[in-house]
C-alpha atoms as a PDB file:
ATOM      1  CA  UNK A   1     -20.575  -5.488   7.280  1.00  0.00           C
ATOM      2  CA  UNK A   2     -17.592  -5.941   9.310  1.00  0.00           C
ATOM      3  CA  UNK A   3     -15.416  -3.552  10.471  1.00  0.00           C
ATOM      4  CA  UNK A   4     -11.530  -3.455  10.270  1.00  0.00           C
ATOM      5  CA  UNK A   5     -11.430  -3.738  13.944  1.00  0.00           C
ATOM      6  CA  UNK A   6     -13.677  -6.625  14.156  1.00  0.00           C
ATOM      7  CA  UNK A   7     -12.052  -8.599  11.489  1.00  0.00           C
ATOM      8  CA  UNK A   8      -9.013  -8.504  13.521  1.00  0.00           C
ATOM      9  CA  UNK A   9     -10.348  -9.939  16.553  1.00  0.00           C
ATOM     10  CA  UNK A  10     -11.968 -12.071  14.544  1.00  0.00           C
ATOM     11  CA  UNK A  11      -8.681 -13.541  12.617  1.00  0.00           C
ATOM     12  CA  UNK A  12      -6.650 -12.703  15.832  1.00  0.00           C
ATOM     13  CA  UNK A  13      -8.669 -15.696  17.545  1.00  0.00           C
ATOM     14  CA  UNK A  14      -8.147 -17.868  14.757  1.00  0.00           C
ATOM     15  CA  UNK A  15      -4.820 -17.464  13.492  1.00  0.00           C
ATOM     16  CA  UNK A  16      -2.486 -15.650  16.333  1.00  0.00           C
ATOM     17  CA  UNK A  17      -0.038 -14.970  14.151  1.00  0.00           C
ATOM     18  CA  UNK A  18      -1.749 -14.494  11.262  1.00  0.00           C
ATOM     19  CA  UNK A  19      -0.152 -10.965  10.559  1.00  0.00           C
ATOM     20  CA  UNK A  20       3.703 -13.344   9.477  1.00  0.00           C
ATOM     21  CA  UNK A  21       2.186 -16.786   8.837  1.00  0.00           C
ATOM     22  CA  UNK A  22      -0.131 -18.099   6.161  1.00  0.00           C
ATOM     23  CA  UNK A  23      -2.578 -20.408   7.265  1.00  0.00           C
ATOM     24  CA  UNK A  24      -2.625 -22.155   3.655  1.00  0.00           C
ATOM     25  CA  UNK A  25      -1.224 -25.383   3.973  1.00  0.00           C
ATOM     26  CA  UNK A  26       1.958 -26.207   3.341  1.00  0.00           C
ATOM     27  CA  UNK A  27       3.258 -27.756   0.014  1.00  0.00           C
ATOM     28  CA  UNK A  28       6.423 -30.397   0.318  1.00  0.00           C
ATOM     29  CA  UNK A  29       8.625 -29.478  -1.978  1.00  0.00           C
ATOM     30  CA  UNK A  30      11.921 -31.562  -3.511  1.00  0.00           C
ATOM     31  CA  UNK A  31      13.540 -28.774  -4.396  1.00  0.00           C
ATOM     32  CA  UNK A  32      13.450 -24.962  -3.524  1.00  0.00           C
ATOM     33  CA  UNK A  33      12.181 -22.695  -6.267  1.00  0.00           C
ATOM     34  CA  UNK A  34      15.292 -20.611  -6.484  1.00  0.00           C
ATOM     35  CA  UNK A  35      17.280 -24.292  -7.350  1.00  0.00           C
ATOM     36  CA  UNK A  36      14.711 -24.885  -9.732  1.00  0.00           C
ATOM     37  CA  UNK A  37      15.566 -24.779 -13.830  1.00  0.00           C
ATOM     38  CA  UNK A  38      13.169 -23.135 -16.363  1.00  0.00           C
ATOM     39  CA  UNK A  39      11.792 -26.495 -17.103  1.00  0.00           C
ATOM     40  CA  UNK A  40      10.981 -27.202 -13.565  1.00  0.00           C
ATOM     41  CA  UNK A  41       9.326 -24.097 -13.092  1.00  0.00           C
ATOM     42  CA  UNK A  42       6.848 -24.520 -15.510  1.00  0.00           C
ATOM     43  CA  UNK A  43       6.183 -27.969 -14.557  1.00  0.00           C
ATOM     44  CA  UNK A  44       5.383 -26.745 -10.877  1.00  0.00           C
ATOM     45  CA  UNK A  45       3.106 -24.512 -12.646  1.00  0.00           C
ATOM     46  CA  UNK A  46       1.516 -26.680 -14.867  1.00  0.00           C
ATOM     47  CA  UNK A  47       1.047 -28.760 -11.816  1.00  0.00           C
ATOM     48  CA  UNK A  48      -0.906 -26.073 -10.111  1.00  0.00           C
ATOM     49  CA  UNK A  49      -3.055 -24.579 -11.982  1.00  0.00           C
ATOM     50  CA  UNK A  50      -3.741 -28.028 -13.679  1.00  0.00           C
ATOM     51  CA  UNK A  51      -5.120 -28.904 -10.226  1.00  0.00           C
ATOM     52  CA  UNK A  52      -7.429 -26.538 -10.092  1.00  0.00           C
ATOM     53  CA  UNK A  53      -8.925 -26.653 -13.531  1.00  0.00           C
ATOM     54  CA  UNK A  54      -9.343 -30.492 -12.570  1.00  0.00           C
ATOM     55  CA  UNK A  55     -11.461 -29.907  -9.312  1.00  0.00           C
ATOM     56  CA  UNK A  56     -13.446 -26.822 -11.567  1.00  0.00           C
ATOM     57  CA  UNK A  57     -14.248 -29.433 -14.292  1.00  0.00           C
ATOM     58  CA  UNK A  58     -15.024 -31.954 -11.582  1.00  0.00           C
ATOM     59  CA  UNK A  59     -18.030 -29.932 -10.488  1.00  0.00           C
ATOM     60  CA  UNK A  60     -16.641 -27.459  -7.691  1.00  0.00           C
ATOM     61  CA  UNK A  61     -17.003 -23.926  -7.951  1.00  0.00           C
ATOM     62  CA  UNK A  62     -13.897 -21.632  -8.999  1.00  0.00           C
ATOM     63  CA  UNK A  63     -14.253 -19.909  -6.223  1.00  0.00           C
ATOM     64  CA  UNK A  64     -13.823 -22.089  -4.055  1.00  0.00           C
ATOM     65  CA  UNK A  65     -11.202 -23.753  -6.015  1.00  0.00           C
ATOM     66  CA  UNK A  66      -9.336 -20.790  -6.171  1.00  0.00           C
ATOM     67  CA  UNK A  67      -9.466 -19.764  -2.839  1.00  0.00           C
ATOM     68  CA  UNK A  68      -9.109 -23.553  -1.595  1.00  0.00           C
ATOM     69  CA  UNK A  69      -6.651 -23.046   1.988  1.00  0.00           C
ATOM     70  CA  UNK A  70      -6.347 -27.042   2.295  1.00  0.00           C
ATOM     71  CA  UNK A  71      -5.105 -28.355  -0.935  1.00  0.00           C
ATOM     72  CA  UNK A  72      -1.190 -27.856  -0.457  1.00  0.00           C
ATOM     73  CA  UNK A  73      -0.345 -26.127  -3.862  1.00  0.00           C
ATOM     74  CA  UNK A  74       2.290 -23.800  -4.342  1.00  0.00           C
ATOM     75  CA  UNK A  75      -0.359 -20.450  -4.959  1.00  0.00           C
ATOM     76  CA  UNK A  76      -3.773 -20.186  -4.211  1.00  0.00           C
ATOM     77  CA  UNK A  77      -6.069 -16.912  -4.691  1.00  0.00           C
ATOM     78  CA  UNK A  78      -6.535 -14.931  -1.767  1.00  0.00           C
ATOM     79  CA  UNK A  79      -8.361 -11.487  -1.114  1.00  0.00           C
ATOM     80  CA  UNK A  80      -7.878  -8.592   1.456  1.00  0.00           C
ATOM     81  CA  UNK A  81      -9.906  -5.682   2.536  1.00  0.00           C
ATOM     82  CA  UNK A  82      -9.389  -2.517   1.572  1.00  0.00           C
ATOM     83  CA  UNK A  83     -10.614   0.636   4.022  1.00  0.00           C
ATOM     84  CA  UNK A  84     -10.797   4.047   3.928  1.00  0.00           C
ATOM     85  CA  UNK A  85      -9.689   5.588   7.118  1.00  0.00           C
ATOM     86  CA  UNK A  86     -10.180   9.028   8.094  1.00  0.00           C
ATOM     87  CA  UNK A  87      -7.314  11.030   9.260  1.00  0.00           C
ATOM     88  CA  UNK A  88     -10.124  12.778  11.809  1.00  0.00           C
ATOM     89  CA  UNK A  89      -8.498  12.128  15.190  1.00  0.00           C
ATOM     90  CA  UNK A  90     -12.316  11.646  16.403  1.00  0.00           C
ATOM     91  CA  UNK A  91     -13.220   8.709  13.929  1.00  0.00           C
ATOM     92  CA  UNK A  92     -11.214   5.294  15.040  1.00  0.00           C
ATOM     93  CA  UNK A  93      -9.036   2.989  12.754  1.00  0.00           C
ATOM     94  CA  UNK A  94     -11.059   0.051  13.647  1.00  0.00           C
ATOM     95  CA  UNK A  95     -14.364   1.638  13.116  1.00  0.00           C
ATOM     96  CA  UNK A  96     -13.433   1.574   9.136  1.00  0.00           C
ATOM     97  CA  UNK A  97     -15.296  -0.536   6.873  1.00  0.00           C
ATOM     98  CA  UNK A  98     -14.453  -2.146   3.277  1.00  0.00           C
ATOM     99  CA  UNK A  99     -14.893  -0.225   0.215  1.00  0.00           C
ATOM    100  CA  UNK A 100     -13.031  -2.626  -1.582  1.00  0.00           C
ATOM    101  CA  UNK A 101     -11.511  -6.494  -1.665  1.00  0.00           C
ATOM    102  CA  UNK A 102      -8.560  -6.880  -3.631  1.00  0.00           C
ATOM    103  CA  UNK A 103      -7.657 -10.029  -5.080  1.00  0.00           C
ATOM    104  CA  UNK A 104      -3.715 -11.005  -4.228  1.00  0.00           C
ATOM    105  CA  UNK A 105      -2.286 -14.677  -4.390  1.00  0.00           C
ATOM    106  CA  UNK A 106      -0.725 -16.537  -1.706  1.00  0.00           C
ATOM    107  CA  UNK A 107       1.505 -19.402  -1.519  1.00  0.00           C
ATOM    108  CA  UNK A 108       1.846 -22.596   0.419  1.00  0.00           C
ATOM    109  CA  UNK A 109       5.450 -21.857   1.668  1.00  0.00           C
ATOM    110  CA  UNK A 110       4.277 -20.981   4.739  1.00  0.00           C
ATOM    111  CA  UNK A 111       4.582 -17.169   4.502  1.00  0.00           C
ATOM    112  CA  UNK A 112       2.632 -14.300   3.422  1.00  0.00           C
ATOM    113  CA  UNK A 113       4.892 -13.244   0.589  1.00  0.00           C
ATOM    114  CA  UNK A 114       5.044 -14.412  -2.785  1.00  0.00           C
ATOM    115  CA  UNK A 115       8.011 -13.494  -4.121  1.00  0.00           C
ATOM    116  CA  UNK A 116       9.363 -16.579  -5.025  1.00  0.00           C
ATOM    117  CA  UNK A 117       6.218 -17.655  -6.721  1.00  0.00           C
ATOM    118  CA  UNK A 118       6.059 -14.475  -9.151  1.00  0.00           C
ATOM    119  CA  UNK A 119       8.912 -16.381 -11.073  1.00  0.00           C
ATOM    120  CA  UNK A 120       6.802 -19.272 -11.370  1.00  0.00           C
ATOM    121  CA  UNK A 121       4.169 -16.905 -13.298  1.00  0.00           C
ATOM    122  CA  UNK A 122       6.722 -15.314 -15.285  1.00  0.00           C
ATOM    123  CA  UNK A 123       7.838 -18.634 -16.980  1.00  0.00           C
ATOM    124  CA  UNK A 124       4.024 -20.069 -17.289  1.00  0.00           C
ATOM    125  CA  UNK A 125       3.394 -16.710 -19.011  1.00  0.00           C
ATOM    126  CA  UNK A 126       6.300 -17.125 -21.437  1.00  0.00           C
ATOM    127  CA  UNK A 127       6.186 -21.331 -21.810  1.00  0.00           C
ATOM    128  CA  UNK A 128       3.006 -21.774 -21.631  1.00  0.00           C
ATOM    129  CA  UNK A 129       0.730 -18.934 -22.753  1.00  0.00           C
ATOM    130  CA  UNK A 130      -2.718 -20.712 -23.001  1.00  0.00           C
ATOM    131  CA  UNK A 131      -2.946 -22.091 -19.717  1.00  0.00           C
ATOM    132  CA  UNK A 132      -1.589 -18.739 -17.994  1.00  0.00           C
ATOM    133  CA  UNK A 133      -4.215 -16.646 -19.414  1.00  0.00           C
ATOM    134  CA  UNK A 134      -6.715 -19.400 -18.261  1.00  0.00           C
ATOM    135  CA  UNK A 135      -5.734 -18.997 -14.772  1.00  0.00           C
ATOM    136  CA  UNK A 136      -5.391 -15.405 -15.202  1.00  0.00           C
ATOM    137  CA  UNK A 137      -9.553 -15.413 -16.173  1.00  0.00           C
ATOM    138  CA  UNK A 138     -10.044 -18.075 -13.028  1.00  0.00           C
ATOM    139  CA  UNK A 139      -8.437 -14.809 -11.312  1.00  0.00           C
ATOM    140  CA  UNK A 140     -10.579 -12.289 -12.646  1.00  0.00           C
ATOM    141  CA  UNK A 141     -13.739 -14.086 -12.217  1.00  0.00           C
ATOM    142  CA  UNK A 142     -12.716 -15.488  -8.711  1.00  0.00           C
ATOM    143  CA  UNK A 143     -12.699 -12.005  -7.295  1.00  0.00           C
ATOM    144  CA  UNK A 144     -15.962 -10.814  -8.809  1.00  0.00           C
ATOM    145  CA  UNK A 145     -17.989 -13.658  -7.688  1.00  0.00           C
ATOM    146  CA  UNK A 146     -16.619 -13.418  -4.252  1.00  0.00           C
ATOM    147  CA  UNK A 147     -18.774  -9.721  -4.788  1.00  0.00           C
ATOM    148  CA  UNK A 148     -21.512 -10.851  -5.994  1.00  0.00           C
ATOM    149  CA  UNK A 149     -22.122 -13.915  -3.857  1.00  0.00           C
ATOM    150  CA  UNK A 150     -21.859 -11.956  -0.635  1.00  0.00           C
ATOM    151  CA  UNK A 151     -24.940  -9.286  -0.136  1.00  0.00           C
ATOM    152  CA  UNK A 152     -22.793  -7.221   2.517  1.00  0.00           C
ATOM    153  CA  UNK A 153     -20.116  -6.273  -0.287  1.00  0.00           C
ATOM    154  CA  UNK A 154     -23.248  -4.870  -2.400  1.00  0.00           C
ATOM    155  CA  UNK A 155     -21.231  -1.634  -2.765  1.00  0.00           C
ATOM    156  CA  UNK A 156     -18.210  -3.271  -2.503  1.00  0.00           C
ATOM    157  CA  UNK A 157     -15.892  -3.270  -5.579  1.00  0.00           C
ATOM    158  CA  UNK A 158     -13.127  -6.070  -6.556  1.00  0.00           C
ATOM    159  CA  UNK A 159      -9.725  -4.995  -7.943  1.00  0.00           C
ATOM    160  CA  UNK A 160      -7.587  -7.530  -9.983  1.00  0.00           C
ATOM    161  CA  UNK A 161      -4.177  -6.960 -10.734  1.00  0.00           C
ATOM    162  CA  UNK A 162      -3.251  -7.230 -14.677  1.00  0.00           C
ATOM    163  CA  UNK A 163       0.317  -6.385 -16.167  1.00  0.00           C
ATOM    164  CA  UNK A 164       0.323  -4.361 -18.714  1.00  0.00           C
ATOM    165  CA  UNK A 165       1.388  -7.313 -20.845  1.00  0.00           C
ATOM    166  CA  UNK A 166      -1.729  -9.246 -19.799  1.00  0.00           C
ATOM    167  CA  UNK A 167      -3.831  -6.459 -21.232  1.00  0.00           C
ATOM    168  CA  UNK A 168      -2.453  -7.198 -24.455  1.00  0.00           C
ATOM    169  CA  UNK A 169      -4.201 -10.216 -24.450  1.00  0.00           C
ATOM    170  CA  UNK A 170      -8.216 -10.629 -26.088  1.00  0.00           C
ATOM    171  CA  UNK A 171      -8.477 -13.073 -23.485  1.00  0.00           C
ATOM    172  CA  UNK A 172      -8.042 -10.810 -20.571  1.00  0.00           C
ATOM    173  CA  UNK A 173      -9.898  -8.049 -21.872  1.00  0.00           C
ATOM    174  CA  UNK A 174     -12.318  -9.816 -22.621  1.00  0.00           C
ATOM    175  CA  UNK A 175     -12.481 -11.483 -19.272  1.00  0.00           C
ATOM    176  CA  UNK A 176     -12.812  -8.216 -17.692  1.00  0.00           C
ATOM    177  CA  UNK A 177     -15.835  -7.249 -20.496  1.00  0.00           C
ATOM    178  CA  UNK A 178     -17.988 -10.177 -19.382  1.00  0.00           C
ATOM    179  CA  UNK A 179     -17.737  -9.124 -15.634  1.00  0.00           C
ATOM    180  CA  UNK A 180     -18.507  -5.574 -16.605  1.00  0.00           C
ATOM    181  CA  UNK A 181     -21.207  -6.892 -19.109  1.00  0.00           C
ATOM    182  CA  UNK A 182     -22.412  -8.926 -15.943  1.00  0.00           C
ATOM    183  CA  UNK A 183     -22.989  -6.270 -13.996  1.00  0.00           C
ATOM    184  CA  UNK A 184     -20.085  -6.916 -11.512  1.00  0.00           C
ATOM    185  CA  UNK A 185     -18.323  -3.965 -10.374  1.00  0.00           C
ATOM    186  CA  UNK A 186     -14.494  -4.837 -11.086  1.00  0.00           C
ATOM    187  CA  UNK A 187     -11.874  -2.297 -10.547  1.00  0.00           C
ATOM    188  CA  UNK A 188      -8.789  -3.464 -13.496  1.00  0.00           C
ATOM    189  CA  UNK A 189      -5.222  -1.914 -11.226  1.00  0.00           C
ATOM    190  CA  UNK A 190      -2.378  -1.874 -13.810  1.00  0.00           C
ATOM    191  CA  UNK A 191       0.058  -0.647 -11.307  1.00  0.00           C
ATOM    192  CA  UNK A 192       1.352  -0.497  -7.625  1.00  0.00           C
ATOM    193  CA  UNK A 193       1.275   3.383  -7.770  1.00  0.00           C
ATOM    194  CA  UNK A 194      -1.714   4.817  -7.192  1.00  0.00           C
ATOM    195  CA  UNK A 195      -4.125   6.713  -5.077  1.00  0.00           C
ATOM    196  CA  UNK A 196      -6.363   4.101  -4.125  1.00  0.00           C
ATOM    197  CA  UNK A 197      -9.747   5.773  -2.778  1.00  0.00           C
ATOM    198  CA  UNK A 198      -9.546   7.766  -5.938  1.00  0.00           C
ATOM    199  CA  UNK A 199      -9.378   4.591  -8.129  1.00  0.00           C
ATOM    200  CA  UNK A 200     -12.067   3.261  -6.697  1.00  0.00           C
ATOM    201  CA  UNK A 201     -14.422   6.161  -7.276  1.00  0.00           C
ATOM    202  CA  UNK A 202     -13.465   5.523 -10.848  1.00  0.00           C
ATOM    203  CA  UNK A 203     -15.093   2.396 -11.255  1.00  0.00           C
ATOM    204  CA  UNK A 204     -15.419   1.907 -14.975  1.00  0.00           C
ATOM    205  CA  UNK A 205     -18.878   3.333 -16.265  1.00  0.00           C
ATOM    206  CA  UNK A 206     -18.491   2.303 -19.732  1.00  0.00           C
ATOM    207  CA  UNK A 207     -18.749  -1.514 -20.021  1.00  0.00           C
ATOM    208  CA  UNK A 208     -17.925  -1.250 -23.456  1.00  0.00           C
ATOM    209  CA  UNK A 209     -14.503   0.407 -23.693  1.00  0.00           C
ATOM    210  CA  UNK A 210     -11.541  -1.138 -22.158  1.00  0.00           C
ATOM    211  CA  UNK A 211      -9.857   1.368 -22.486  1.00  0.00           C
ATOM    212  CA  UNK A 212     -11.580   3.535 -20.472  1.00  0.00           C
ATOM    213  CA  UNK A 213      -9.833   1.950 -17.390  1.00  0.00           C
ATOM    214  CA  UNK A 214      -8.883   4.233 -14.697  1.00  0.00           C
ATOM    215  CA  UNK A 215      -4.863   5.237 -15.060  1.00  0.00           C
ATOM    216  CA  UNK A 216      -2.606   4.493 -12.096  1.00  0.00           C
ATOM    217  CA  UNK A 217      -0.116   6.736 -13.801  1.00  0.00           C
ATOM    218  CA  UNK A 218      -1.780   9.804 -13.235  1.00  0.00           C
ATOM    219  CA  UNK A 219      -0.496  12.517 -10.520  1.00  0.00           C
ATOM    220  CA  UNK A 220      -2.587  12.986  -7.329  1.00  0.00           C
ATOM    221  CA  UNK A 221      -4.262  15.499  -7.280  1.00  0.00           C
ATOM    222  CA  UNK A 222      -3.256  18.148  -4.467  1.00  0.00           C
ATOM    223  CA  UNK A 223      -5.072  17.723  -1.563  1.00  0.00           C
ATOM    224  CA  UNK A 224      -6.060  14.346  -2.140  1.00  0.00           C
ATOM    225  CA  UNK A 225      -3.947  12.657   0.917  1.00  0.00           C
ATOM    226  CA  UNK A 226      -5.299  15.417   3.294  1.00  0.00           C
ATOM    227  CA  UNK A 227      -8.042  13.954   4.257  1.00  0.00           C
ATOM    228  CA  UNK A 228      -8.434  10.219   4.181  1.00  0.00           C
ATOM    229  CA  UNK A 229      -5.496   7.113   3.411  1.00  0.00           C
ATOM    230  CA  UNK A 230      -6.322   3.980   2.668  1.00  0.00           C
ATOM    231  CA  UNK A 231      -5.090   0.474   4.805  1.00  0.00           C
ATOM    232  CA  UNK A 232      -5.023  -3.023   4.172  1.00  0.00           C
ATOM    233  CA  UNK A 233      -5.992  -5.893   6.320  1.00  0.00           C
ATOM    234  CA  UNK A 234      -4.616  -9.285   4.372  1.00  0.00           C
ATOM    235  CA  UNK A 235      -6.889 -12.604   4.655  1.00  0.00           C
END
């Protein structure tokens, strides 16, 4: 397995800049998102995702689909490592290795962030509920096959982002239940704030109980930054 340092050199030779610029390609757009009316955001939506249900019921694997970097769409799924790295002075930042992949989005604008896209979401959430939560279980199972299908992430776990509204939903749920059921280790984040290596100890043990999903709203514990942080490499 790959560590965080050689990763790095590896994108670093690659992509230069790959730190600021995405390397999905570009989408031509008429009109900039922010210009855009309600109705045209969920058609750019609709447009997306209806792409890659298309190539999925044309034979291709989600995956692969989802993670597509050469179909210019406006988001595309994307993953990036998570490492634990010791705050031991003697033990080097790019010695770490991946405990975890988490599964992000990325758009075709060129850049890294996704801001602009996120009101895209909210409006296919809202006008068009069926084929959000369809693209929202192409997202779950997207980041647990990328664990499965790769023997050097054996102990590897993938996190997915839900809202707390998209828990809400029997589609989601039940989403996450088949991966679980599956035997895929899939770590459900519900929030931004949270001690990560402690989440992902907490890797849910009862497949049958949704519930049971580890809390991001729960203090850290003293002592639990002491001794190790976690750090991101995107990709």
């Amino acid at each position: 397995m790959s560590t965080q340092g050689e990763m790095y050199n590896k994108f670093s030779k690659s992509h230069p800049d790959f730190l600021t610029k995405s390397w999905y390609k570009q989408v031509t757009m008429e009109k900039k998102i922010w210009e855009m009316t309600e109705k045209e955001k969920l058609e750019a939506f609709q447009k997306t995702v209806g792409s890659m249900q298309e190539r999925i019921k044309g034979g291709e694997k989600p995956g692969e689909v989802y993670y597509d970097t050469t179909e210019a769409r406006l988001f595309s799924g994307a993953v990036q490592g998570i490492f634990t790295i010791s705050t031991d002075p003697s033990e080097r930042v790019e010695d770490a290795k991946p405990e975890a992949v988490e599964n992000l989005l990325a758009t075709g604008l060129g850049s890294w962030g996704i801001g602009l896209v996120l009101d895209l979401l909210r409006v296919g959430l809202n006008k068009d509920t069926p084929l959000y939560l369809s693209f929202k279980k192409l997202d779950i199972q997207s980041v647990s096959l990328t664990v499965a299908n790769f023997p050097s992430l054996s102990k590897v776990a993938g996190t997915v982002n839900l809202r707390p509204t998209e828990c809400m939903f029997s589609e989601v749920v039940c989403a996450v239940l088949r991966e679980y059921e599956d035997g895929n280790e899939v770590v459900v984040i519900r929030a931004h704030r949270v001690h990560r290596r402690r989440l992902l100890r907490e890797v849910l043990r009862n497949r049958r109980n949704f519930g049971r999903a580890p809390r991001q709203d729960s203090p850290a514990r003293p002592g639990d930054n002491e001794r190790e942080r976690s750090a991101h490499l995107g990709g």
